[in-house]
N, C-alpha and C. Protein backbone atom coordinates (compact mmCIF):
# COMPACT_ATOMS: atom_id res chain seq x y z
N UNK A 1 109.84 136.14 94.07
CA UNK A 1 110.49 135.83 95.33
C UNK A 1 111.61 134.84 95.05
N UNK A 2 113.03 135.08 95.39
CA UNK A 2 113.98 134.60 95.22
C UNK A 2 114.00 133.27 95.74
N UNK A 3 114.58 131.99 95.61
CA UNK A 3 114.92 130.69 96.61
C UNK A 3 115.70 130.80 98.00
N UNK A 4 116.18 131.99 97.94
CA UNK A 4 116.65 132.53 99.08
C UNK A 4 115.88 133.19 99.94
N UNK A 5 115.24 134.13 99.29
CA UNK A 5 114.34 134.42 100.29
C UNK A 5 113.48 134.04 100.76
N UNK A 6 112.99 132.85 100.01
CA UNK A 6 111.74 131.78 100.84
C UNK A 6 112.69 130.98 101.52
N UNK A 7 113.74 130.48 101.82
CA UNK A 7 114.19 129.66 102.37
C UNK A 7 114.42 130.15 103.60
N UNK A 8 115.11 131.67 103.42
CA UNK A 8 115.44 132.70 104.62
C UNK A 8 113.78 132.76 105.32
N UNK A 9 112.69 132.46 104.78
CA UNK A 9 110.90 132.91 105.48
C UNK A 9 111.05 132.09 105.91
N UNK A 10 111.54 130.70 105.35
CA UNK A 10 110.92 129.42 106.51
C UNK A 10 111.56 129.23 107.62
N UNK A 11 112.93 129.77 107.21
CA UNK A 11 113.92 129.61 108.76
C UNK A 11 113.26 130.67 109.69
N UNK A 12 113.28 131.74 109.32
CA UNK A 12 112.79 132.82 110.61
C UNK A 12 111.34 132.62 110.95
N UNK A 13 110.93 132.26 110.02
CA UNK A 13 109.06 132.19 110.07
C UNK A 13 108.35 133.40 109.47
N UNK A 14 109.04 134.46 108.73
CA UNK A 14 109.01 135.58 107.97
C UNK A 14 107.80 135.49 107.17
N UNK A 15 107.03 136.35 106.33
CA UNK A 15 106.19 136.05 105.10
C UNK A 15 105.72 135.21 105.06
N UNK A 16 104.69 134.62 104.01
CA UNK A 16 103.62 133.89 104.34
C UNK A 16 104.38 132.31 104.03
N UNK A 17 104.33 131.95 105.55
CA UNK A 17 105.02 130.46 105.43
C UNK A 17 104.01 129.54 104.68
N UNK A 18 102.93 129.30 104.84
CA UNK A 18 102.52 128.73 103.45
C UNK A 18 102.74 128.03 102.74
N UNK A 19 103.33 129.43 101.60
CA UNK A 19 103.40 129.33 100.18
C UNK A 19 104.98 129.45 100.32
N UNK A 20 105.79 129.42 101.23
CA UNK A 20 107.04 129.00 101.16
C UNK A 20 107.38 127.58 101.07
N UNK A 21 106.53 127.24 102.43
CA UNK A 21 106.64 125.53 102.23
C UNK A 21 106.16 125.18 100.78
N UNK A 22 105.21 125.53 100.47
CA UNK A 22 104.77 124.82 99.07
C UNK A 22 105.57 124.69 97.97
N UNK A 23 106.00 126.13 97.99
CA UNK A 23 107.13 126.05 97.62
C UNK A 23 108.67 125.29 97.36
N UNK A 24 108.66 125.53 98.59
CA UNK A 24 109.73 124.23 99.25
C UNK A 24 109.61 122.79 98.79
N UNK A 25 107.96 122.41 98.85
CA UNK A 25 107.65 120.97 98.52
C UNK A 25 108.04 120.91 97.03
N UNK A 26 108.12 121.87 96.57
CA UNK A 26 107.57 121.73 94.91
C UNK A 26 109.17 121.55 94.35
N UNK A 27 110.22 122.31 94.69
CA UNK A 27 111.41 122.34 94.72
C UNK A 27 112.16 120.71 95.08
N UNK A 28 111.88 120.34 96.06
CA UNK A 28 111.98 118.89 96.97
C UNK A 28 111.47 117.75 96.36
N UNK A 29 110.18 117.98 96.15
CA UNK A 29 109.67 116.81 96.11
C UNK A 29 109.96 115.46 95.64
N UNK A 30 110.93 115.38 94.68
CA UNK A 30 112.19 113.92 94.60
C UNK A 30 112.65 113.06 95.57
N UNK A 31 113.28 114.61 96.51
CA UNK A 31 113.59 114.35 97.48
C UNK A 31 112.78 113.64 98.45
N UNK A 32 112.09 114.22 98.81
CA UNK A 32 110.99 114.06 99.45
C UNK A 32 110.43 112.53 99.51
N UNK A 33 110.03 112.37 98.39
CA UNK A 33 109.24 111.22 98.13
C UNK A 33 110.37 110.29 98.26
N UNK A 34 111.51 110.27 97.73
CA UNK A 34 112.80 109.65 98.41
C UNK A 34 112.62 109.05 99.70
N UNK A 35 112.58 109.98 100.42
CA UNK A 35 112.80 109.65 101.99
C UNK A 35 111.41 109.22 102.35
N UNK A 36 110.12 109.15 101.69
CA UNK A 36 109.04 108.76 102.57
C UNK A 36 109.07 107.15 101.94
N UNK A 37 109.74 106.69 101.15
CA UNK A 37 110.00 105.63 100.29
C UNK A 37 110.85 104.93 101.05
N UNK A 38 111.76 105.07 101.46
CA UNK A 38 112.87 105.11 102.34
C UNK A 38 112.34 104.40 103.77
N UNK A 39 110.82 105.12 104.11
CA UNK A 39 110.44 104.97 105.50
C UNK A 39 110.42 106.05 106.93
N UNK A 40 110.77 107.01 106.15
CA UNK A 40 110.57 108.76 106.69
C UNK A 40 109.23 108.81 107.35
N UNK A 41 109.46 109.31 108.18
CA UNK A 41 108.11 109.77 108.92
C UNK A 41 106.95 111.13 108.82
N UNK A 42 106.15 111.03 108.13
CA UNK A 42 105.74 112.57 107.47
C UNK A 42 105.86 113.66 108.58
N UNK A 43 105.55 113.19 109.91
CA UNK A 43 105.09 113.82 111.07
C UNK A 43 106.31 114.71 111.62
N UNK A 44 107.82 114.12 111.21
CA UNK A 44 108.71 114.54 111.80
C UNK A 44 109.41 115.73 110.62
N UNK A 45 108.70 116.14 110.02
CA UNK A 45 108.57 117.69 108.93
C UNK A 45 108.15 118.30 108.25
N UNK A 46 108.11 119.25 108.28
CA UNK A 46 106.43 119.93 107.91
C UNK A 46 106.82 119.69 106.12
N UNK A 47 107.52 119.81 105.72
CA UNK A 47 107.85 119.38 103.97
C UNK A 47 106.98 118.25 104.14
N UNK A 48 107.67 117.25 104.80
CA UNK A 48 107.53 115.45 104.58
C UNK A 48 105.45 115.37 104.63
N UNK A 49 104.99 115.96 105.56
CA UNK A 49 104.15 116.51 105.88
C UNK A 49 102.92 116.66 105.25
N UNK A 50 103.70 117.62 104.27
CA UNK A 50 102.70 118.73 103.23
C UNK A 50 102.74 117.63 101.56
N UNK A 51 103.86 117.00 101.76
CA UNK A 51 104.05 116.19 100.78
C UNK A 51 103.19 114.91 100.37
N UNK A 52 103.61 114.12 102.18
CA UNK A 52 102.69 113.08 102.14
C UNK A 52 100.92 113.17 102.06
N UNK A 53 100.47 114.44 102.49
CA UNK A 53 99.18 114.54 102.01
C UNK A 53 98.81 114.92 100.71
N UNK A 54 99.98 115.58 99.82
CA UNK A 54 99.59 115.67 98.24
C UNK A 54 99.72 114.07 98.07
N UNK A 55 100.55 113.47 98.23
CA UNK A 55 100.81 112.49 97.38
C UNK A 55 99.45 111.49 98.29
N UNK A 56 99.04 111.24 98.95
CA UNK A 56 97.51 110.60 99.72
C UNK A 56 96.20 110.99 98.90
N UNK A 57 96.19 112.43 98.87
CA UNK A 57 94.84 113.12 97.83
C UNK A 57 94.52 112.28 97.00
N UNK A 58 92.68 112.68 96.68
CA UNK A 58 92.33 111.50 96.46
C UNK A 58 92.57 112.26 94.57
N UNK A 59 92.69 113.36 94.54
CA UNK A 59 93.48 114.08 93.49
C UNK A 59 94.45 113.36 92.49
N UNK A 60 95.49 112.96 93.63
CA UNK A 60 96.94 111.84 93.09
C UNK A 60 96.70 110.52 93.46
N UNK A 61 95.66 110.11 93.91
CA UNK A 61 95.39 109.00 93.66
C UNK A 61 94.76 108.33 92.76
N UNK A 62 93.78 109.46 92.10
CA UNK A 62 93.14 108.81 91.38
C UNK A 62 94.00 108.77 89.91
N UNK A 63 94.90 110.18 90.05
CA UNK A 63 95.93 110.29 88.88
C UNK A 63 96.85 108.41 88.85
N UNK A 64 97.46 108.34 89.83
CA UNK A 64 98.10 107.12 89.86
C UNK A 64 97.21 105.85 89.33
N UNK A 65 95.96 105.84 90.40
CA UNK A 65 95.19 104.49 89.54
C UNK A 65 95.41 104.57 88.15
N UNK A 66 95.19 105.56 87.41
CA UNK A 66 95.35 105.90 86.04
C UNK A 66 96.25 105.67 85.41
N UNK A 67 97.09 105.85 85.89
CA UNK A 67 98.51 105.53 85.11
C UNK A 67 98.91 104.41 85.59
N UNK A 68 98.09 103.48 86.29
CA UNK A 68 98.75 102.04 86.47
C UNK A 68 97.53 101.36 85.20
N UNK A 69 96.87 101.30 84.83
CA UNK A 69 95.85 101.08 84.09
C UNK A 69 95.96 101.47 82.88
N UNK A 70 96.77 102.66 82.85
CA UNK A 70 96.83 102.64 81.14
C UNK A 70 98.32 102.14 81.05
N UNK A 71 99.32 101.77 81.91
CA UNK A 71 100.06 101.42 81.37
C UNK A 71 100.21 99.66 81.69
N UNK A 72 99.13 99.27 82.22
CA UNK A 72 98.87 97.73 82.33
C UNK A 72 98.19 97.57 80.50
N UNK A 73 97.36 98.53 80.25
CA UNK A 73 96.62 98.27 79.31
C UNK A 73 97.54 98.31 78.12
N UNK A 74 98.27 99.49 78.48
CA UNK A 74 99.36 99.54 76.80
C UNK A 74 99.98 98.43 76.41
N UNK A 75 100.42 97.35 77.68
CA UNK A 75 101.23 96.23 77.13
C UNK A 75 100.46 94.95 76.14
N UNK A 76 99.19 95.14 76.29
CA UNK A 76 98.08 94.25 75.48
C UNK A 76 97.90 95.10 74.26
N UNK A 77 98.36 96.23 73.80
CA UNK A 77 97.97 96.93 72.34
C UNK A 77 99.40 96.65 71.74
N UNK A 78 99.81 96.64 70.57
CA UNK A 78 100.88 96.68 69.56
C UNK A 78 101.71 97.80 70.01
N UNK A 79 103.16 97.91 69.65
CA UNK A 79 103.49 98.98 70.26
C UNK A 79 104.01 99.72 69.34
N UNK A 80 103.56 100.86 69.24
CA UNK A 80 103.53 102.25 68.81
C UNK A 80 104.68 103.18 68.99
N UNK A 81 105.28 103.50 68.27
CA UNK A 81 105.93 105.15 68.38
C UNK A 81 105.27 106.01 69.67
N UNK A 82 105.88 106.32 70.71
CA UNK A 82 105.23 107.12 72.14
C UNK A 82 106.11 107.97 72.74
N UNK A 83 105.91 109.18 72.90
CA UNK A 83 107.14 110.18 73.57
C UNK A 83 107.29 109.98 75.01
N UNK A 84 106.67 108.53 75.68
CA UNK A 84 106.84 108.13 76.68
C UNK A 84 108.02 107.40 76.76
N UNK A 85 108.62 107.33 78.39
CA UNK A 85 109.60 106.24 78.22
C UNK A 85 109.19 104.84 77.59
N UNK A 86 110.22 103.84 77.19
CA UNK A 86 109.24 102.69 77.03
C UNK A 86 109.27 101.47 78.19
N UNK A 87 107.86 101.13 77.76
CA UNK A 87 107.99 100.27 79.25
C UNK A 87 108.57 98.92 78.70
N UNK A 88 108.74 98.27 79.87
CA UNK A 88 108.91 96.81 79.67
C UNK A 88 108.34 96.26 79.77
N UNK A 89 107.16 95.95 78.77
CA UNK A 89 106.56 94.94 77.99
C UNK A 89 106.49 94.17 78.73
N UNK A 90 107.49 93.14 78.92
CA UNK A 90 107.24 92.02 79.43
C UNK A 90 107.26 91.88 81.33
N UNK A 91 107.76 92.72 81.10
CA UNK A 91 107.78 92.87 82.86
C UNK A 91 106.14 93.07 83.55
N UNK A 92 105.70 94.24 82.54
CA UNK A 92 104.49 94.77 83.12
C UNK A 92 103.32 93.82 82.70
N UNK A 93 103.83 93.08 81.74
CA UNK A 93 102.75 91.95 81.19
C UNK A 93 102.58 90.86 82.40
N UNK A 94 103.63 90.35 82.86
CA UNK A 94 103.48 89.37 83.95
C UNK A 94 103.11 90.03 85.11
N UNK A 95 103.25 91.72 84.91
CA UNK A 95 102.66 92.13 86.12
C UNK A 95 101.19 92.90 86.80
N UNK A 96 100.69 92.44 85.37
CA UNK A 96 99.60 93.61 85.14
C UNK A 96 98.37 93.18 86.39
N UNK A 97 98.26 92.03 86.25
CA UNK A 97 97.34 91.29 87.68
C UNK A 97 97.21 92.34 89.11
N UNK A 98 98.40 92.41 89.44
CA UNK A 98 99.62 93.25 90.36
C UNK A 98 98.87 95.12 90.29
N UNK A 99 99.14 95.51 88.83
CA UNK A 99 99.18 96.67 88.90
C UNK A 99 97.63 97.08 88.85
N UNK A 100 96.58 96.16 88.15
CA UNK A 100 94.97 96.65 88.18
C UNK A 100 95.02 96.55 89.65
N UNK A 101 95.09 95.62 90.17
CA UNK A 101 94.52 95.49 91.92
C UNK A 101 95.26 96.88 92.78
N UNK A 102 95.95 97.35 92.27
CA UNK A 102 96.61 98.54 93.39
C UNK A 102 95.97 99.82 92.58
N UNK A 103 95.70 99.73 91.07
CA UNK A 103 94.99 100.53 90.97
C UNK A 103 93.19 101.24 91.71
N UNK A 104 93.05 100.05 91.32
CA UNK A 104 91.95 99.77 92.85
C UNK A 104 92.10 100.26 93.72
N UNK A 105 92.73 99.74 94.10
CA UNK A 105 92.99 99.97 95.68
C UNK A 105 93.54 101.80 95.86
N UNK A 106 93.92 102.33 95.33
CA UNK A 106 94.59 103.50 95.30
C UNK A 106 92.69 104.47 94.84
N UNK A 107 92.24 103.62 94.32
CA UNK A 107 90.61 104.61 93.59
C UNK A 107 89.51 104.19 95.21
N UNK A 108 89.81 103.15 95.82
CA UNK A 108 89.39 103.06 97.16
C UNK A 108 89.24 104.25 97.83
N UNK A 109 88.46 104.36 98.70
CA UNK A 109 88.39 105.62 99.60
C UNK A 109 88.88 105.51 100.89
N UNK A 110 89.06 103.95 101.10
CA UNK A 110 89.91 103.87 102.44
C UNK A 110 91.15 104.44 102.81
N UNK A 111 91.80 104.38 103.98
CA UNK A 111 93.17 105.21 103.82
C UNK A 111 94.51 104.09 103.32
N UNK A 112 95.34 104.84 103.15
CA UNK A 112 96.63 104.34 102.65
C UNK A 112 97.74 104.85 103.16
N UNK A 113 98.66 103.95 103.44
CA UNK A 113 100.04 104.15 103.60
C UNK A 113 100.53 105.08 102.66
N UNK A 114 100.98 106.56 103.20
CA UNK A 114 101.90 107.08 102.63
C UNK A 114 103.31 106.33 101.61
N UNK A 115 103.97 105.91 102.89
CA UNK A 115 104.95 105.09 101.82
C UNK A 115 104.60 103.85 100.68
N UNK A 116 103.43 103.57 100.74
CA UNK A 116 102.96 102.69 99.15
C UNK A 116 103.16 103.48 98.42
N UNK A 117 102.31 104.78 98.94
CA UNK A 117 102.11 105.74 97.58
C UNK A 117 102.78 106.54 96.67
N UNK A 118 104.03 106.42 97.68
CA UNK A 118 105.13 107.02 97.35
C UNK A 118 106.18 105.99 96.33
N UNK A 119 105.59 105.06 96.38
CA UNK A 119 106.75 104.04 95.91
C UNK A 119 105.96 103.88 94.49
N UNK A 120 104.83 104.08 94.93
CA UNK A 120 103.85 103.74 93.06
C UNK A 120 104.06 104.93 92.12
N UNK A 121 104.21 106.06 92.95
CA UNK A 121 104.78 107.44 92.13
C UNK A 121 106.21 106.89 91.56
N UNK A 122 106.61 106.80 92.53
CA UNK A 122 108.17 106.78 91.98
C UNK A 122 108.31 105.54 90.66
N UNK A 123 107.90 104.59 90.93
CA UNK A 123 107.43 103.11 89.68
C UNK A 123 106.81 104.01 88.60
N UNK A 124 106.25 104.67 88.89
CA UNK A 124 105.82 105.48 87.27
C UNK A 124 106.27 106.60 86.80
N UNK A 125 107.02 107.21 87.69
CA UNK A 125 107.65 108.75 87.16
C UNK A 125 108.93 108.46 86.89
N UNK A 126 109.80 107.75 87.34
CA UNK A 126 111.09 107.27 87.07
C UNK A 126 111.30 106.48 86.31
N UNK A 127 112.28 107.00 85.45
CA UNK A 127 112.38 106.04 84.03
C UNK A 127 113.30 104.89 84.03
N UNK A 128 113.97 104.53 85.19
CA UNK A 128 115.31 103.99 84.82
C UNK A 128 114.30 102.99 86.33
N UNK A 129 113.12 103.01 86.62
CA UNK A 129 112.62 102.14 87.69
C UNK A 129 112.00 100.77 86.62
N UNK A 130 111.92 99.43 87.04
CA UNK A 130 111.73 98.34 86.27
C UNK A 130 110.52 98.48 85.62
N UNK A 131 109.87 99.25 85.66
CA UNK A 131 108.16 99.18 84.93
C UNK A 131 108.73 99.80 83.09
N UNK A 132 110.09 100.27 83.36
CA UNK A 132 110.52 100.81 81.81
C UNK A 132 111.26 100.05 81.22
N UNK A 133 111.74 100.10 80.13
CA UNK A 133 112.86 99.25 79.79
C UNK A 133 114.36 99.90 79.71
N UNK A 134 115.00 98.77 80.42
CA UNK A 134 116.41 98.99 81.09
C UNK A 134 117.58 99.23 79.85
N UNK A 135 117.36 99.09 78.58
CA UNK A 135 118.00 99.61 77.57
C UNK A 135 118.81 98.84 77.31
N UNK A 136 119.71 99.05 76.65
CA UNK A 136 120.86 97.38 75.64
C UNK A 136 121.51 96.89 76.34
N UNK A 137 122.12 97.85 77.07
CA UNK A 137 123.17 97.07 78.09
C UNK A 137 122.62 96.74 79.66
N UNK A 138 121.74 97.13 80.56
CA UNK A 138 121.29 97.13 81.65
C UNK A 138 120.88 95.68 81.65
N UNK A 139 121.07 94.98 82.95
CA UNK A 139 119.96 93.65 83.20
C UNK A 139 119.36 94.32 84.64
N UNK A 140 118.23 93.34 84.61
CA UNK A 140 117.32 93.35 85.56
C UNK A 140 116.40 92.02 86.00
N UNK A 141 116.29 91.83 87.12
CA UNK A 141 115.97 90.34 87.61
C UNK A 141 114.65 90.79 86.62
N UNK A 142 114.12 89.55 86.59
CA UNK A 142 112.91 89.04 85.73
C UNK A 142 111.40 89.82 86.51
N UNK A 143 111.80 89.42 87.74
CA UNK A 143 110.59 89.49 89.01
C UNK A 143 110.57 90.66 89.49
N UNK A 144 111.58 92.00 89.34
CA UNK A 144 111.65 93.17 89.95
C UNK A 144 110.76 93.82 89.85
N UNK A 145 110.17 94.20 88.76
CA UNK A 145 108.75 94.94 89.23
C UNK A 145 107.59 94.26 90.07
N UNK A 146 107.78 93.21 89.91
CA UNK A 146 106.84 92.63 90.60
C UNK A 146 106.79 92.70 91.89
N UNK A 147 107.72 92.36 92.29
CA UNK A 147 108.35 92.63 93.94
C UNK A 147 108.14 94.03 94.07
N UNK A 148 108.75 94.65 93.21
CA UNK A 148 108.54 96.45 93.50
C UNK A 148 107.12 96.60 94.07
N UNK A 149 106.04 96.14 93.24
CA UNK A 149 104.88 96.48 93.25
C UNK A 149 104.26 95.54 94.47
N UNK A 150 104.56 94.58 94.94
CA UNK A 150 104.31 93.42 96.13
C UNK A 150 104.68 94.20 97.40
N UNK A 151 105.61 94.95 97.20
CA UNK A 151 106.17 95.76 98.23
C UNK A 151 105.04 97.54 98.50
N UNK A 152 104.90 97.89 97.57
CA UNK A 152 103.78 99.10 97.45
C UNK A 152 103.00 98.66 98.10
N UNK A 153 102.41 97.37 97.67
CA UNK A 153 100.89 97.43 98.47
C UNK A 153 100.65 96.85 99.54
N UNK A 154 102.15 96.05 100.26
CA UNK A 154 102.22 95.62 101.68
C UNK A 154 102.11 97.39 102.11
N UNK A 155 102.94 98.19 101.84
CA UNK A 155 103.28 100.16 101.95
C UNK A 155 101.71 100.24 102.53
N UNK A 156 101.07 100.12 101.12
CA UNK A 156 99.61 100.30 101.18
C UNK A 156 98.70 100.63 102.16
N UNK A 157 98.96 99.17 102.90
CA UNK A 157 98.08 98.69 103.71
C UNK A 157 98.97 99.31 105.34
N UNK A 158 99.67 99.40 105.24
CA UNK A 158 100.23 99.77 106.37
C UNK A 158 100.12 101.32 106.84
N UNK A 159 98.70 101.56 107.58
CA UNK A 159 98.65 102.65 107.28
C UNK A 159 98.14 103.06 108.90
């Protein structure tokens, strides 16, 4: 099925809307998580929608606790050759306090703010976000991830 022609299903309501939207999400989802980061309202589109409940699942949540935890943990081991971006060391070192407690909190079963969750995705999937290192020439305040992450879990709680 072409990108056209699922796009042409969702406008008319044609074929199995669905797996168009899913579609759609899967295509978007940058986007997406963009705008729920932003302060987007899931309610006001069925994308924003379908998105904010993947990214809520306790599926991607528990994926996220995970990856705040191993990458709190990597900054306490020697550092290694890794086909990962690299993080910033020192950023995530002063921030690791920060990142176990939201890991937590994200392995919680209570509910959560969409837009935290969206902002802790984006802190770990984005390479050029302060949890990595900003490279030879880039600066970056000292405190930015930290704040980044102070800001997630006010997101968090706001639910």
């Amino acid at each position: 099925m072409s990108t056209t022609v699922v796009h042409d299903s969702l406008k008319t309501g044609r074929g199995n809307g669905q797996l168009a939207l899913k579609i759609e999400v899967l295509a978007r989802r940058w986007s997406l998580d963009r705008r729920l980061v932003e302060g987007a309202l899931p309610e006001s589109d069925a994308a924003l929608r379908l998105r904010a409940r993947q990214l809520t699942g306790t599926k991607n949540r528990r994926k996220l606790a995970s990856s705040l935890m191993r990458a709190a943990d990597r900054v306490s081991r020697p550092n290694v050759f890794s086909p990962t971006a690299p993080l910033d060391r020192r950023a995530v070192a002063e921030a690791r306090p920060q990142m176990i407690e939201l890991s937590h909190r994200l392995e919680d079963s209570s509910p959560v703010g969409v837009r935290g969750v969206a902002m802790i995705h984006q802190l770990l999937t984005d390479g050029t976000s302060p949890m990595y290192s900003p490279g030879w020439t880039a600066e970056r305040s000292a405190t930015e991830l930290s704040d980044r992450l102070s800001a997630a879990a006010r997101a968090l709680d706001a639910h």
